[in-house]
C-alpha atoms as a PDB file:
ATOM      1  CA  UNK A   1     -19.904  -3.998  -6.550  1.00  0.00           C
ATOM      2  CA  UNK A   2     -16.866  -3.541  -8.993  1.00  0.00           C
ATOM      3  CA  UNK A   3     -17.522  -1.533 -12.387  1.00  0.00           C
ATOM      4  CA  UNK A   4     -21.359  -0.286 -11.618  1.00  0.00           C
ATOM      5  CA  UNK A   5     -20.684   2.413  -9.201  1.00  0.00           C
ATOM      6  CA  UNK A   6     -22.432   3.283  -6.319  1.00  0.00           C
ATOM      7  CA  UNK A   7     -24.562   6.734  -6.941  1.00  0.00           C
ATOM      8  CA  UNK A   8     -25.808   9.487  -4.345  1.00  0.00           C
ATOM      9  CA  UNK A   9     -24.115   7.918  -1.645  1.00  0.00           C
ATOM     10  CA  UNK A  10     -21.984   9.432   1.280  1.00  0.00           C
ATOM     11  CA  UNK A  11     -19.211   8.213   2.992  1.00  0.00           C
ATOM     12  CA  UNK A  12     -17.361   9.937   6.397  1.00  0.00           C
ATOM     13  CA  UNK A  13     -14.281   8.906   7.212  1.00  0.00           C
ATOM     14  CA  UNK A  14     -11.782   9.721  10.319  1.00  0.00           C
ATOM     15  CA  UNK A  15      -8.710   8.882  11.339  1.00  0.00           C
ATOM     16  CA  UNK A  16      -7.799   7.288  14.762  1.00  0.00           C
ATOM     17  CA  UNK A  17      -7.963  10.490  17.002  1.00  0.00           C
ATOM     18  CA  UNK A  18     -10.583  12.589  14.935  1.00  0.00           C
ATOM     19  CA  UNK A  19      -8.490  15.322  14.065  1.00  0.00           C
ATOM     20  CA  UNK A  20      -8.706  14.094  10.580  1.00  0.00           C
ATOM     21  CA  UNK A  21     -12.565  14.066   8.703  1.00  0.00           C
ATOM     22  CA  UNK A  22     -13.837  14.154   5.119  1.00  0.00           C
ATOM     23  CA  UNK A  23     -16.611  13.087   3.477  1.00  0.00           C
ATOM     24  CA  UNK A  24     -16.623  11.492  -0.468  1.00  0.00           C
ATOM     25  CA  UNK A  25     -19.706  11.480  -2.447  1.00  0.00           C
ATOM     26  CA  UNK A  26     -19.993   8.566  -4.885  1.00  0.00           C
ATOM     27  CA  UNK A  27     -20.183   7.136  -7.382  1.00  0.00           C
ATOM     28  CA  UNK A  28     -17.450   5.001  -6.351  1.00  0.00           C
ATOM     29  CA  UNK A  29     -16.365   2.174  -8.853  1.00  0.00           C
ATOM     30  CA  UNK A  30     -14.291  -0.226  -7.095  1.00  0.00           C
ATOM     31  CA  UNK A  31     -11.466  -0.612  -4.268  1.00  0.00           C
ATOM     32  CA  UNK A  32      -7.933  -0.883  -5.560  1.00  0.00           C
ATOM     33  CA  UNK A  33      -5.607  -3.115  -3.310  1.00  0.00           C
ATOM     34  CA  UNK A  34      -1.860  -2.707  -3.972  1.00  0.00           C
ATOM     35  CA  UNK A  35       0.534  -5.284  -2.786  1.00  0.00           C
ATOM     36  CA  UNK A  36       4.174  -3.695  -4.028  1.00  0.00           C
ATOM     37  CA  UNK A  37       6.756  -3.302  -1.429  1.00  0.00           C
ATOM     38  CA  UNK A  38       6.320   0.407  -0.764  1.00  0.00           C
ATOM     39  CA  UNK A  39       2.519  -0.114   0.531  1.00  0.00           C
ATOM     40  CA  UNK A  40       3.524  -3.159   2.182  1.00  0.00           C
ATOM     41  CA  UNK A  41       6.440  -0.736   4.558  1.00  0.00           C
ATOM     42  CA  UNK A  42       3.588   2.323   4.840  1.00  0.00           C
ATOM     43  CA  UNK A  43       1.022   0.472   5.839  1.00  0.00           C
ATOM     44  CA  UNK A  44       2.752  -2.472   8.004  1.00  0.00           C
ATOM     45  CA  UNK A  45       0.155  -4.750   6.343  1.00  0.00           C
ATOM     46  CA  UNK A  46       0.081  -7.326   3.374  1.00  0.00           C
ATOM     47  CA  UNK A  47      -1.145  -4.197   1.046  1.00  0.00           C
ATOM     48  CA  UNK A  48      -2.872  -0.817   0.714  1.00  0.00           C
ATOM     49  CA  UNK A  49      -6.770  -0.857  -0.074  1.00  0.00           C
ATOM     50  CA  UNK A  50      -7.994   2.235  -1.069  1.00  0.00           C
ATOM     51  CA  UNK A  51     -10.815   3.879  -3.149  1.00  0.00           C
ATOM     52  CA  UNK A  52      -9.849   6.608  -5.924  1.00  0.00           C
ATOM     53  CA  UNK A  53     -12.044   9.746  -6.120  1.00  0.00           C
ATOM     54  CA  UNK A  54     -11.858  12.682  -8.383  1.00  0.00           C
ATOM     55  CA  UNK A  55     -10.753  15.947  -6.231  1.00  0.00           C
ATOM     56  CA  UNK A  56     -14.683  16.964  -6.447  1.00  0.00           C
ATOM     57  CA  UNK A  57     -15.935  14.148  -4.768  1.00  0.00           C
ATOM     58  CA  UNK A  58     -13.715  15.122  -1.616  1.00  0.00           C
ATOM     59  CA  UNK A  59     -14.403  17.316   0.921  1.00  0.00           C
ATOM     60  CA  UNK A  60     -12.772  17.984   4.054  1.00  0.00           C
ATOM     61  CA  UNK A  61     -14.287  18.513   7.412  1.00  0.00           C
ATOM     62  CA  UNK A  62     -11.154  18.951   9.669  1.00  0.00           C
ATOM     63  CA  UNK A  63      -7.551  18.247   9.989  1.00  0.00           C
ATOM     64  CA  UNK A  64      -6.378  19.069   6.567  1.00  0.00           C
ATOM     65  CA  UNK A  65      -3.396  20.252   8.037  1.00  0.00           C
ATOM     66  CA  UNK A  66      -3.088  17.643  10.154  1.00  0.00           C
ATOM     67  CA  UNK A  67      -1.718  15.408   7.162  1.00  0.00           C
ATOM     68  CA  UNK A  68       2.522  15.463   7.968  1.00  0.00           C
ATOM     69  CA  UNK A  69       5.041  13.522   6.303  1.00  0.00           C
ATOM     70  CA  UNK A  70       4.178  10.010   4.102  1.00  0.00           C
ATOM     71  CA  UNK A  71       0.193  11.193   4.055  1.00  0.00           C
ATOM     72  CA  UNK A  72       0.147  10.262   8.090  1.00  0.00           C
ATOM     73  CA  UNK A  73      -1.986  12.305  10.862  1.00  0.00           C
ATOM     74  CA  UNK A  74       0.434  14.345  12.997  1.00  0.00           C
ATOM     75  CA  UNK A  75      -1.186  13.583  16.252  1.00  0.00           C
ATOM     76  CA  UNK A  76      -1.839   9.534  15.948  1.00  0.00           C
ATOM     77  CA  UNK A  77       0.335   8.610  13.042  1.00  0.00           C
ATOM     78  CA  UNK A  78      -3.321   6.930  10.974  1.00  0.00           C
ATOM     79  CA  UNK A  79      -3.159   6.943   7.253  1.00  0.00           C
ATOM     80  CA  UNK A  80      -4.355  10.114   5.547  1.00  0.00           C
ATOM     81  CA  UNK A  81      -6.451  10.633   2.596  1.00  0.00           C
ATOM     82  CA  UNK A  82      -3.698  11.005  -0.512  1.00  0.00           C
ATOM     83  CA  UNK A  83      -4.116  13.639  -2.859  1.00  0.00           C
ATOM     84  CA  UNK A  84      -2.569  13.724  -6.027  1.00  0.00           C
ATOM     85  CA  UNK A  85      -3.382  17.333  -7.706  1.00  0.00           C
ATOM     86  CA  UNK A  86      -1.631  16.094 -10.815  1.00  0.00           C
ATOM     87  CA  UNK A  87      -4.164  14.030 -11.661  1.00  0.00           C
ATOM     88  CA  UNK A  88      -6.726  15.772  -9.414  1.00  0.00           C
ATOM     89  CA  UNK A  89      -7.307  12.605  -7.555  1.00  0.00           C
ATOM     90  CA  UNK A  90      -7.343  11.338  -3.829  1.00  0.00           C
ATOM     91  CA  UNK A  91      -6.670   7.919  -2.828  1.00  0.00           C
ATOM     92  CA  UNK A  92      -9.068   7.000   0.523  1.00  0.00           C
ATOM     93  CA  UNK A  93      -7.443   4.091   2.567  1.00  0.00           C
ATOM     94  CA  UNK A  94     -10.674   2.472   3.010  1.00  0.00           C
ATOM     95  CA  UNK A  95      -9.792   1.322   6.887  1.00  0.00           C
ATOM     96  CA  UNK A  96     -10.480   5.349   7.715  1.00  0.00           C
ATOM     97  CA  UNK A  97     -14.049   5.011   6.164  1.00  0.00           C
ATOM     98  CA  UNK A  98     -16.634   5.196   9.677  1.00  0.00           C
ATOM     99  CA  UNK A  99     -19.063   2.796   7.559  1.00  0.00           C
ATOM    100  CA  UNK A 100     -19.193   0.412   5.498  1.00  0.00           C
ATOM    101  CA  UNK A 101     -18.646   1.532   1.632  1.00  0.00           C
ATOM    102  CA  UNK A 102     -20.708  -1.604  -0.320  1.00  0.00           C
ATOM    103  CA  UNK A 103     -17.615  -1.228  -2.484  1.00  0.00           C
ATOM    104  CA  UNK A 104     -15.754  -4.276  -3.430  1.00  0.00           C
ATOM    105  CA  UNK A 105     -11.917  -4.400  -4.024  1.00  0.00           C
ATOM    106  CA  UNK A 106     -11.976  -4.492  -8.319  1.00  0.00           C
ATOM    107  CA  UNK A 107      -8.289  -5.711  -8.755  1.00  0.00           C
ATOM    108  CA  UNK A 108      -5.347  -6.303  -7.079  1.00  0.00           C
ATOM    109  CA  UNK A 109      -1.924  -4.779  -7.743  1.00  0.00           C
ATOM    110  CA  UNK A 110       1.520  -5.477  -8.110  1.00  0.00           C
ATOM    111  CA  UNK A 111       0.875  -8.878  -7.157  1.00  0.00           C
ATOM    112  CA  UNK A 112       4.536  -9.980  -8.457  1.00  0.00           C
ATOM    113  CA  UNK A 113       5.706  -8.235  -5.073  1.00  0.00           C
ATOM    114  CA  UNK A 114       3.216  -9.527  -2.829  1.00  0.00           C
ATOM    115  CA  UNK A 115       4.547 -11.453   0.376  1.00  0.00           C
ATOM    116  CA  UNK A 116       4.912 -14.917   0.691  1.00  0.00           C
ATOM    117  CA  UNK A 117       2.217 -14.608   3.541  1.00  0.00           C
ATOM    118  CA  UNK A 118      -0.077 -12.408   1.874  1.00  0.00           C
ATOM    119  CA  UNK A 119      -2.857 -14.394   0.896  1.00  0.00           C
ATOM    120  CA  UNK A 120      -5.292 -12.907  -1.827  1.00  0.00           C
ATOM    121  CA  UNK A 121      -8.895 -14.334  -0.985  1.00  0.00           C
ATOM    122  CA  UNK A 122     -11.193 -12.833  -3.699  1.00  0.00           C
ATOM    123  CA  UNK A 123     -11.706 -13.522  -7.157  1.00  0.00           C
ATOM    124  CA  UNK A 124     -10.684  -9.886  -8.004  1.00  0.00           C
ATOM    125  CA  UNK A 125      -8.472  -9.733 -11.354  1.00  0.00           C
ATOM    126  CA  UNK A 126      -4.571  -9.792 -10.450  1.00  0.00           C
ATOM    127  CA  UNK A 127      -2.060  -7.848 -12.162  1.00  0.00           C
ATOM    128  CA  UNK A 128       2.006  -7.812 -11.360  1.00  0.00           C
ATOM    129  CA  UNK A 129       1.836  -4.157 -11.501  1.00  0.00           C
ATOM    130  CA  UNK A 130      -0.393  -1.880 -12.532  1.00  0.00           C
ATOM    131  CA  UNK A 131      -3.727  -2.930 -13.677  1.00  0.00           C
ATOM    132  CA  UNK A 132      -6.765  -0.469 -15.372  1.00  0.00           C
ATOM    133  CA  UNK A 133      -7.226   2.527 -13.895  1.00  0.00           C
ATOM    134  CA  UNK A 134     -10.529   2.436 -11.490  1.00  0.00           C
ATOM    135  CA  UNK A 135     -11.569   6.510 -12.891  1.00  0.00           C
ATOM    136  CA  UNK A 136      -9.960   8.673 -15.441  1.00  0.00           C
ATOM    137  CA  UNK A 137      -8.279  11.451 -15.157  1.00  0.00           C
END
């Protein structure tokens, strides 16, 4: 589901130990996956995949001050939701959602940087660097 949004709809999410929780409330329009160098050192993977929210869509259960240095859980070292008050957004790495978000990725960035070994395998738009933005400000 890319550009409908998915309405009334809950999502938890943890990180590995559990000192981490939140909850996002939809509608959620698509999953942005970002393959630039910088995601590809944070996350040790091919890319980051993550879901944008507006700040009132987030809610935090626990752990908010668990989030240390690089948006990482102090205790287990997971990825930690990424807020940006800016633009009054968050950036949920999808991998700490506890269920499945019927959310498909809508594009794929920065794919100019992408590794030799990182093999896109969607039909999701490409960009080599940004591409639209998933919400507005």
């Amino acid at each position: 589901m890319t550009g409908e949004g998915k309405n009334d709809f809950v999502l938890k999410g943890s990180c590995t130990c559990g000192g981490i929780r939140f909850e996002i409330r939809g509608p959620f329009v698509g999953i942005n996956q970002c393959h630039c160098d910088k995601c590809r050192k944070e996350t040790g993977t091919g890319s980051s995949t993550f879901i944008p929210v507006h700040a009132e869509q987030f809610t935090w259960i626990s752990g908010a001050d668990l989030v240390g240095a690089y948006d990482r859980c102090k205790i287990c070292g997971s990825l930690a939701p990424d807020h940006n008050p800016k633009r009054g957004l968050y950036n949920i790495p999808v991998g700490l959602l506890d269920e499945d978000t019927g959310v498909f990725v809508a594009h794929h960035m920065f794919v100019g940087d992408k590794a030799n070994w990182d093999v896109i395998g969607d039909d999701a738009p490409q960009y080599d660097e940004y591409g639209p933005a998933l919400i507005s400000d």
